[in-house]
C-alpha atoms as a PDB file:
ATOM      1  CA  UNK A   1       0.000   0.000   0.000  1.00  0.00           C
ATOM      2  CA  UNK A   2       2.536   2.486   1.130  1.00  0.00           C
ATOM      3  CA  UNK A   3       5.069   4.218  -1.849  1.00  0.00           C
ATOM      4  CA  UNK A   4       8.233   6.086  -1.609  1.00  0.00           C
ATOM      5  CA  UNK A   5       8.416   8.912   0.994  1.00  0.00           C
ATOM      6  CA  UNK A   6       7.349  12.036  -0.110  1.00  0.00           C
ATOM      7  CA  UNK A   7       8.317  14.032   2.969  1.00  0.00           C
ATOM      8  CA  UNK A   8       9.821  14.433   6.166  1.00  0.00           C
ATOM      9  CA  UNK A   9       7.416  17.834   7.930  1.00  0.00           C
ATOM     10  CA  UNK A  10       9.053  19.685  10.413  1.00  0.00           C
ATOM     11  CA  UNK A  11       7.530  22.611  12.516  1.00  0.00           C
ATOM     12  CA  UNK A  12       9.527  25.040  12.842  1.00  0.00           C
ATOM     13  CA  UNK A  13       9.161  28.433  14.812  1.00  0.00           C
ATOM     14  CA  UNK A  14      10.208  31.275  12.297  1.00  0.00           C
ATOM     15  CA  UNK A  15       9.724  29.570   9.124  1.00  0.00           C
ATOM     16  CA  UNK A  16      12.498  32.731   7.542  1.00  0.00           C
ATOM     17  CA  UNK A  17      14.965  31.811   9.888  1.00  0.00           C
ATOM     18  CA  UNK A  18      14.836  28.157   8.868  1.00  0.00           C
ATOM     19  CA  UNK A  19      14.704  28.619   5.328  1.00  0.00           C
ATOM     20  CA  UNK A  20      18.011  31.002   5.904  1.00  0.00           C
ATOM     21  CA  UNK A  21      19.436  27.541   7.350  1.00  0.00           C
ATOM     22  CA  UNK A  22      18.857  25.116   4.544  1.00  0.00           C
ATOM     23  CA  UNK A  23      19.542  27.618   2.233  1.00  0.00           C
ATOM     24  CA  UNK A  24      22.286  29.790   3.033  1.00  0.00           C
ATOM     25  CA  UNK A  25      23.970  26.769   5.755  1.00  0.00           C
ATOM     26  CA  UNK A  26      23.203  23.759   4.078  1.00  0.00           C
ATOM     27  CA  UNK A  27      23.014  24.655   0.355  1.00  0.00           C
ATOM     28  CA  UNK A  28      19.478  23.432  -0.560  1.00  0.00           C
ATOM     29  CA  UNK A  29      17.344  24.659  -3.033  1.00  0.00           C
ATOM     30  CA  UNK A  30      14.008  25.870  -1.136  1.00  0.00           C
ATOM     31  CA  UNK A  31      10.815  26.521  -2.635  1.00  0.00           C
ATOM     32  CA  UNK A  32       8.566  29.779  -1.884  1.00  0.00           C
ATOM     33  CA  UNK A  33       6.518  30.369   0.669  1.00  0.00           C
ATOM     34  CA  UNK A  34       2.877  28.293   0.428  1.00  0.00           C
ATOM     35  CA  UNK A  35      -0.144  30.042   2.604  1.00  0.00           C
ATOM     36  CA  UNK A  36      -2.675  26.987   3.344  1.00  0.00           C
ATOM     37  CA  UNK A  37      -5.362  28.774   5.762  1.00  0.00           C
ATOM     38  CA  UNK A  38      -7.258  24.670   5.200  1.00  0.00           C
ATOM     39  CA  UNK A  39      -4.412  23.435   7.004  1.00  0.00           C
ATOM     40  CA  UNK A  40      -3.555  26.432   9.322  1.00  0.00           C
ATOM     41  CA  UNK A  41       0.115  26.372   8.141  1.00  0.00           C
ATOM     42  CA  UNK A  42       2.818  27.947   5.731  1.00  0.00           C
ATOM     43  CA  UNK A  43       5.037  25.825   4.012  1.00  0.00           C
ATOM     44  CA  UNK A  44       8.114  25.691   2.363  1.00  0.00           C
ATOM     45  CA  UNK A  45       9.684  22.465   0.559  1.00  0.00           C
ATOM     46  CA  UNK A  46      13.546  21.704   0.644  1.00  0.00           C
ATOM     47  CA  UNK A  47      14.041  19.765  -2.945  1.00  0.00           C
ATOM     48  CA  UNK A  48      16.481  16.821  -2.373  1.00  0.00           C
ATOM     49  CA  UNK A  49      16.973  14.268  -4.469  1.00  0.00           C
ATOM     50  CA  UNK A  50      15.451  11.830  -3.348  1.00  0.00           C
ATOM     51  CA  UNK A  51      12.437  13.223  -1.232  1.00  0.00           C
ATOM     52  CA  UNK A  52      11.351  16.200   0.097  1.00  0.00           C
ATOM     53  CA  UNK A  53      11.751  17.929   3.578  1.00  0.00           C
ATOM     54  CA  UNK A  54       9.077  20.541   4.434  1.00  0.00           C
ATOM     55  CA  UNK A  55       9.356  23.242   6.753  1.00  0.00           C
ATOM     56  CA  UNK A  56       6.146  24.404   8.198  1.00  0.00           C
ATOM     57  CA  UNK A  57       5.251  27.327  10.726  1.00  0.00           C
ATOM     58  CA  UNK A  58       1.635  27.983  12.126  1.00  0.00           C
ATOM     59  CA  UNK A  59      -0.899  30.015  10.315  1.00  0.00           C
ATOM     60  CA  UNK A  60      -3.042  31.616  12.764  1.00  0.00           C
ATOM     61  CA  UNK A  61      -3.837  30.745  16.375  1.00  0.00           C
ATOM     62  CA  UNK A  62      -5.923  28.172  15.943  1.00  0.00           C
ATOM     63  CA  UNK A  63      -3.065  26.121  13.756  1.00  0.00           C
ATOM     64  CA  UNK A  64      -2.382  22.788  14.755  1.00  0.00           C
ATOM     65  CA  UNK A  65       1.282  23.527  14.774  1.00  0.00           C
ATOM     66  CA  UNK A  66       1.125  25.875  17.288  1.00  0.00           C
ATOM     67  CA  UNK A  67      -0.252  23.689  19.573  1.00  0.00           C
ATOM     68  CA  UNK A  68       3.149  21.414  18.622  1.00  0.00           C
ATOM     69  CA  UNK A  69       5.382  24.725  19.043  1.00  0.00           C
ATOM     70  CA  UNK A  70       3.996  25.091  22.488  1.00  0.00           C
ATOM     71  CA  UNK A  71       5.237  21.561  23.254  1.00  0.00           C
ATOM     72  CA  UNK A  72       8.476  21.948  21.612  1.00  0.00           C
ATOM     73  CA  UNK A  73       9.433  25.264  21.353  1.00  0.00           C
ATOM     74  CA  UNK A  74      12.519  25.013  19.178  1.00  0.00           C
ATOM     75  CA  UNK A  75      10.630  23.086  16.781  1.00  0.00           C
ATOM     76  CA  UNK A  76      11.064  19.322  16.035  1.00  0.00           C
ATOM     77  CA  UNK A  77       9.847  16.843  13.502  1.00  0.00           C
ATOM     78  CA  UNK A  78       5.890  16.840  13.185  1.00  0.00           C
ATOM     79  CA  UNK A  79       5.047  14.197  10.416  1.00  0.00           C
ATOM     80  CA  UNK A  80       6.151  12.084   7.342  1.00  0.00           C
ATOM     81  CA  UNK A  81       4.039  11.777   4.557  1.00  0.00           C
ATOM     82  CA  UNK A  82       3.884   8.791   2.568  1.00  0.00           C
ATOM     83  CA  UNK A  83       2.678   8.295  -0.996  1.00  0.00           C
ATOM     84  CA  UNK A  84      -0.665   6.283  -1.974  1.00  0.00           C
ATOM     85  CA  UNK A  85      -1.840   4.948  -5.222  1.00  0.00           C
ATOM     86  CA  UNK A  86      -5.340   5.738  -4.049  1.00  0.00           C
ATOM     87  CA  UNK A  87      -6.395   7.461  -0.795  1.00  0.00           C
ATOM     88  CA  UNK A  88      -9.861   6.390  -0.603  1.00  0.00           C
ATOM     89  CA  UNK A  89      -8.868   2.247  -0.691  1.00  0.00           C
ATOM     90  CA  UNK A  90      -5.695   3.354   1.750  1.00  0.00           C
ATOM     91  CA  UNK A  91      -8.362   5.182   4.034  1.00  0.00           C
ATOM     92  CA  UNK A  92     -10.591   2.153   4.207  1.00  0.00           C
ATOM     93  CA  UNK A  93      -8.361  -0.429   4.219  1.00  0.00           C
ATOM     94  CA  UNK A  94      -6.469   1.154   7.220  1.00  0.00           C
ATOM     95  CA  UNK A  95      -9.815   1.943   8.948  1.00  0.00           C
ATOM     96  CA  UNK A  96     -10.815  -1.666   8.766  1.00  0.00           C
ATOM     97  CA  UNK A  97      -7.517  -2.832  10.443  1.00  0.00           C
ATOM     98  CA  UNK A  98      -8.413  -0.283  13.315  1.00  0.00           C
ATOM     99  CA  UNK A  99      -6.022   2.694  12.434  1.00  0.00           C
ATOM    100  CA  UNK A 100      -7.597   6.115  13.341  1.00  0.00           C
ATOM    101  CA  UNK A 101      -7.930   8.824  10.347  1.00  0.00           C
ATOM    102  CA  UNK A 102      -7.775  12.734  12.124  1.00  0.00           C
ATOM    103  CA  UNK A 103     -10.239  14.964  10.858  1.00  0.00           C
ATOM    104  CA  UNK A 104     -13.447  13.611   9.459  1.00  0.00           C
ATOM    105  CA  UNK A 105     -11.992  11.207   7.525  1.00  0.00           C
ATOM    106  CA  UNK A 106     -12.463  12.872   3.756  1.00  0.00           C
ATOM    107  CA  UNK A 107      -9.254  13.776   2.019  1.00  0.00           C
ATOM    108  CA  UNK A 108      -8.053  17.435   2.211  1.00  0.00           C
ATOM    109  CA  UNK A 109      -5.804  19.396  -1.059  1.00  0.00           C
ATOM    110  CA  UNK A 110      -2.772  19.453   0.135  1.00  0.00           C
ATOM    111  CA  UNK A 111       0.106  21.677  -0.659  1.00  0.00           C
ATOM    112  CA  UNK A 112       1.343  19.359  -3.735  1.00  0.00           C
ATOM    113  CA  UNK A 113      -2.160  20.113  -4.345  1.00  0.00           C
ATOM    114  CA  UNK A 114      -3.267  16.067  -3.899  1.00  0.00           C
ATOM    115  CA  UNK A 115      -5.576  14.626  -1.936  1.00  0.00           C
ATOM    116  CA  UNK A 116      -4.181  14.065   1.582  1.00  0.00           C
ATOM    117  CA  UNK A 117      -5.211  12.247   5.375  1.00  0.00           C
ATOM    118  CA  UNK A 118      -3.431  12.546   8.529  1.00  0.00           C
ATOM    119  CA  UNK A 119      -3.333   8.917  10.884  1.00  0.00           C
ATOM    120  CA  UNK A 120      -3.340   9.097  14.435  1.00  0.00           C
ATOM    121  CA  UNK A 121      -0.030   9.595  15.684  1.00  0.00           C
ATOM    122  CA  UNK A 122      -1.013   7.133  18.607  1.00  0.00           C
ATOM    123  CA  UNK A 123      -1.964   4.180  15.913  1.00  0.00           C
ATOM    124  CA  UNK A 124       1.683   4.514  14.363  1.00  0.00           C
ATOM    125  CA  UNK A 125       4.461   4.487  17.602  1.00  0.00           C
ATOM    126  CA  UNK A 126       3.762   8.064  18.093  1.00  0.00           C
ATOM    127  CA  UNK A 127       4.499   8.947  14.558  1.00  0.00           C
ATOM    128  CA  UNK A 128       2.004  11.307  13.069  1.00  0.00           C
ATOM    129  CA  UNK A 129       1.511   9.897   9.329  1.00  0.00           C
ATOM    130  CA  UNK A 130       0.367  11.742   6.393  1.00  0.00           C
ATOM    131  CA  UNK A 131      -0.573   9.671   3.323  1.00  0.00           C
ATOM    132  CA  UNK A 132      -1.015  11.136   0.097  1.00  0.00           C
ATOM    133  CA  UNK A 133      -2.258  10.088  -3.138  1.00  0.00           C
ATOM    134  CA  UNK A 134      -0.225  10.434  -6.339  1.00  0.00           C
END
């Protein structure tokens, strides 16, 4: 069921500071800014070459990564996403073997702009697991 990894997210506190980091420290090739109020973060991706890392900072008050800052301050690693061939058959096959899907269960647009679902972190070792279809 699962596919390659499509990215590692981490939340970071001052999403210009970290892209300064990759960028100008590391060398990577970032990606602009991506506003998505649906998700209640803003995104940037770090292009590797073989996957993705993606550096997110909360959107609002009510953003789910704030919650996560407030926990971890300095930031930390919040999810990693793993591809799908089809999100609907991954969502009910997973639900059937007793996994928990956040959220109401319906896929959400992502910031690839794919349908994506979140899995209890709780289900998964206390990994929170994104799955998205491509």
């Amino acid at each position: 069921m699962l596919g390659r990894v499509n990215h590692i997210a981490i939340a970071v506190p001052d999403l210009a500071s970290a892209v300064a980091a990759y960028r100008d420290t590391l060398g990577a090739d970032v990606s602009a800014p991506q506003s998505l109020p649906e998700h209640g973060v803003t995104v940037v991706f770090v292009e590797l070459p073989n996957t993705k890392v993606e550096l997110l900072e909360p959107l609002g008050a009510d953003s789910p990564i704030a919650a996560f800052l407030e926990k971890s301050p300095s930031g930390g690693m919040h999810h990693i996403c793993y591809e799908v061939a089809d999100i609907i058959t991954a969502r009910d096959r997973l639900i059937s073997a007793g996994a928990r899907v956040l959220g109401n269960g319906e896929p959400k647009i992502g910031a690839h702009g794919k349908p994506v679902l979140f899995l209890h972190p709780k289900d998964f070792f206390g990994t929170l697991i994104e799955l998205e279809q491509v």
